[in-house]
Protein backbone atom coordinates (compact mmCIF):
# COMPACT_ATOMS: atom_id res chain seq x y z
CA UNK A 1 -106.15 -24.03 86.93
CA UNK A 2 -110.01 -23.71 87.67
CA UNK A 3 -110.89 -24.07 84.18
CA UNK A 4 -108.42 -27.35 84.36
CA UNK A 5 -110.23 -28.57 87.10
CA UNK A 6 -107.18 -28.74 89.43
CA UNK A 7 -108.32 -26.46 91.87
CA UNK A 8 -111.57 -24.82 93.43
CA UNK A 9 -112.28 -21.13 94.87
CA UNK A 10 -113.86 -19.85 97.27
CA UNK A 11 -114.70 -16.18 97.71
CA UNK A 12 -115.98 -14.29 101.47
CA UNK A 13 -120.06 -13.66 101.81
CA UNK A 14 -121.40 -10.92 100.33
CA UNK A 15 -121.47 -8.62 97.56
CA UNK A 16 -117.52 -5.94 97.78
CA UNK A 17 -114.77 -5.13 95.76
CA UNK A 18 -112.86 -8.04 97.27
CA UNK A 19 -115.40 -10.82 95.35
CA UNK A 20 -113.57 -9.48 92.04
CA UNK A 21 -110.40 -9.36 93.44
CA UNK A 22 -108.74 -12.85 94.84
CA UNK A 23 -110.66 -15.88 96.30
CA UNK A 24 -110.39 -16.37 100.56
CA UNK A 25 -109.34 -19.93 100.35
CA UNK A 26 -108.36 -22.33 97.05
CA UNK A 27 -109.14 -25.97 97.33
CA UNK A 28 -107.96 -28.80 95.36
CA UNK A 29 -110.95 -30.35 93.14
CA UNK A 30 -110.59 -33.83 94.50
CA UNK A 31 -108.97 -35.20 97.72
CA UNK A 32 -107.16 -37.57 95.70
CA UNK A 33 -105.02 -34.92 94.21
CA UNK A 34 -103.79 -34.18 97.87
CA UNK A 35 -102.47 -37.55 98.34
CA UNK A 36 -100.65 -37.68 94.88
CA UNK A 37 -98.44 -34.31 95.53
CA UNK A 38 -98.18 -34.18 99.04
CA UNK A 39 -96.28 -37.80 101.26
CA UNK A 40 -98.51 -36.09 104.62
CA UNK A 41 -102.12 -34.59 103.72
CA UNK A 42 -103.82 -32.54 106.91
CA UNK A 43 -107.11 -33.91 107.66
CA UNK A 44 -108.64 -30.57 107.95
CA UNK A 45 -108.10 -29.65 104.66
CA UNK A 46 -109.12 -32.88 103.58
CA UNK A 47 -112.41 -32.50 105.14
CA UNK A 48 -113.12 -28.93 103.89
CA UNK A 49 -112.38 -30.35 100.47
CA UNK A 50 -114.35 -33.34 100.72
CA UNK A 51 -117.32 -30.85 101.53
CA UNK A 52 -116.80 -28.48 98.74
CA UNK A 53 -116.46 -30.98 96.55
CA UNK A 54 -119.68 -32.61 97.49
CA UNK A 55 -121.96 -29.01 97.54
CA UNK A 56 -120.41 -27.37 94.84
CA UNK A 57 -122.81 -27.05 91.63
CA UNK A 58 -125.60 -27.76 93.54
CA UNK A 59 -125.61 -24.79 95.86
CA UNK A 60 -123.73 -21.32 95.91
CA UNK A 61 -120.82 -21.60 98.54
CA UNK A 62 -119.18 -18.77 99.93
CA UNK A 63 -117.17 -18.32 103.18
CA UNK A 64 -118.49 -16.45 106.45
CA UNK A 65 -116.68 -14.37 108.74
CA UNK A 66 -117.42 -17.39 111.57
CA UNK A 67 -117.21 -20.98 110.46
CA UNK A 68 -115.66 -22.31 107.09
CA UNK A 69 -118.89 -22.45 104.77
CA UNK A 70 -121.69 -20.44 103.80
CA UNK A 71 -124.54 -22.42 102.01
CA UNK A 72 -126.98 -20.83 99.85
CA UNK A 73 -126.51 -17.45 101.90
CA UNK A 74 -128.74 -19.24 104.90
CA UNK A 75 -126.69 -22.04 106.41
CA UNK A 76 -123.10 -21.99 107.94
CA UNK A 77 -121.12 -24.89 108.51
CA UNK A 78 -117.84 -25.30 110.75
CA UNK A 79 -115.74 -28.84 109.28
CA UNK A 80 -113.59 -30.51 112.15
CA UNK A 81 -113.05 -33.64 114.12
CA UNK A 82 -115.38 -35.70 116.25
CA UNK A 83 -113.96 -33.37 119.30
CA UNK A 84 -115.21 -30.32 117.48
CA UNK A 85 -116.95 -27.62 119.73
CA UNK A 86 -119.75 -25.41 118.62
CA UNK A 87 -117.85 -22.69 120.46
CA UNK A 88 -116.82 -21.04 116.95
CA UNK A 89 -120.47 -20.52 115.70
CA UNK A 90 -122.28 -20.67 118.57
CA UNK A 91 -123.41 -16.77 118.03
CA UNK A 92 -124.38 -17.50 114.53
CA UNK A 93 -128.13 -18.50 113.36
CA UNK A 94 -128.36 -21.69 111.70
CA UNK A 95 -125.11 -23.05 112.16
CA UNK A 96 -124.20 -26.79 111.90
CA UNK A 97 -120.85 -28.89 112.62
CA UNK A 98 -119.89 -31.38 110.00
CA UNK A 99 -117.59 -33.79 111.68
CA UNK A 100 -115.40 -36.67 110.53
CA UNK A 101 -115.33 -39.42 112.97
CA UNK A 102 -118.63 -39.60 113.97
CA UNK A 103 -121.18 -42.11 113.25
CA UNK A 104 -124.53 -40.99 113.58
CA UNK A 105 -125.33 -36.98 114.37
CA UNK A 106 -127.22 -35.07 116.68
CA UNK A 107 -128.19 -31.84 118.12
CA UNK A 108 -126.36 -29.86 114.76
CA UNK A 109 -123.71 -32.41 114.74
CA UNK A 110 -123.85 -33.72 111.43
CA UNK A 111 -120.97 -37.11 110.27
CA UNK A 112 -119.38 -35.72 107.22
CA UNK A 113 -119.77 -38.81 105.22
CA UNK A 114 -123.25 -38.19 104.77
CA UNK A 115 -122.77 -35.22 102.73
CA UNK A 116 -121.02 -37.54 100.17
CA UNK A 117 -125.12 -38.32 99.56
CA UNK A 118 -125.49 -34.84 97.72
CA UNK A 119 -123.80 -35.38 94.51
């Protein structure tokens, strides 16, 4: 289904015997797909789609143990809502919110559309 391009992986940090084995999370390869199977789509995995959609190729994603996205083994980044809390990451080094909802960023609050500038 990869090879289709219905769906993407995604596979925990770091090199063990579980990279080989099955991936940690499976996303669908556009958002639109969501919306033609499903009559309700949740947001959140809308979001986390809409970012792995817009990184992959370009970087190497993988998923920490704390927040939903590893970025080129140096950046973590937790997806929510404009309410979102750093209290998930807060422990972890260069960790960033990407949030729907919100206009402008600040701090590491960074609006989710802008990532649709990385394709």
């Amino acid at each position: 289904m990869q090879r289709a391009r219905l769906i993407n992986t995604l596979y925990p940090a770091g090199h063990s015997i579980s990279t080989l084995q099955k991936p940690e999370k499976i996303f669908l390869q556009n958002t639109n797909i969501a919306y033609a199977i499903a009559p309700q789509v949740d947001p959140g995995s809308l979001c986390e789609t809409f970012l792995f959609t817009q990184l992959q190729g370009k970087h190497h994603l993988s998923l920490p143990k704390l927040g939903d996205f590893l970025i080129d083994d140096t950046v973590t980044l937790e997806v929510g809502g404009a309410g979102k809390k750093k209290s998930q990451i807060r422990e972890v080094p260069n960790a960033y919110l990407a949030l729907d909802g919100i206009e402008t960023g600040e701090d590491s609050r960074i609006p989710l559309w802008l990532f649709g500038f990385c394709r």
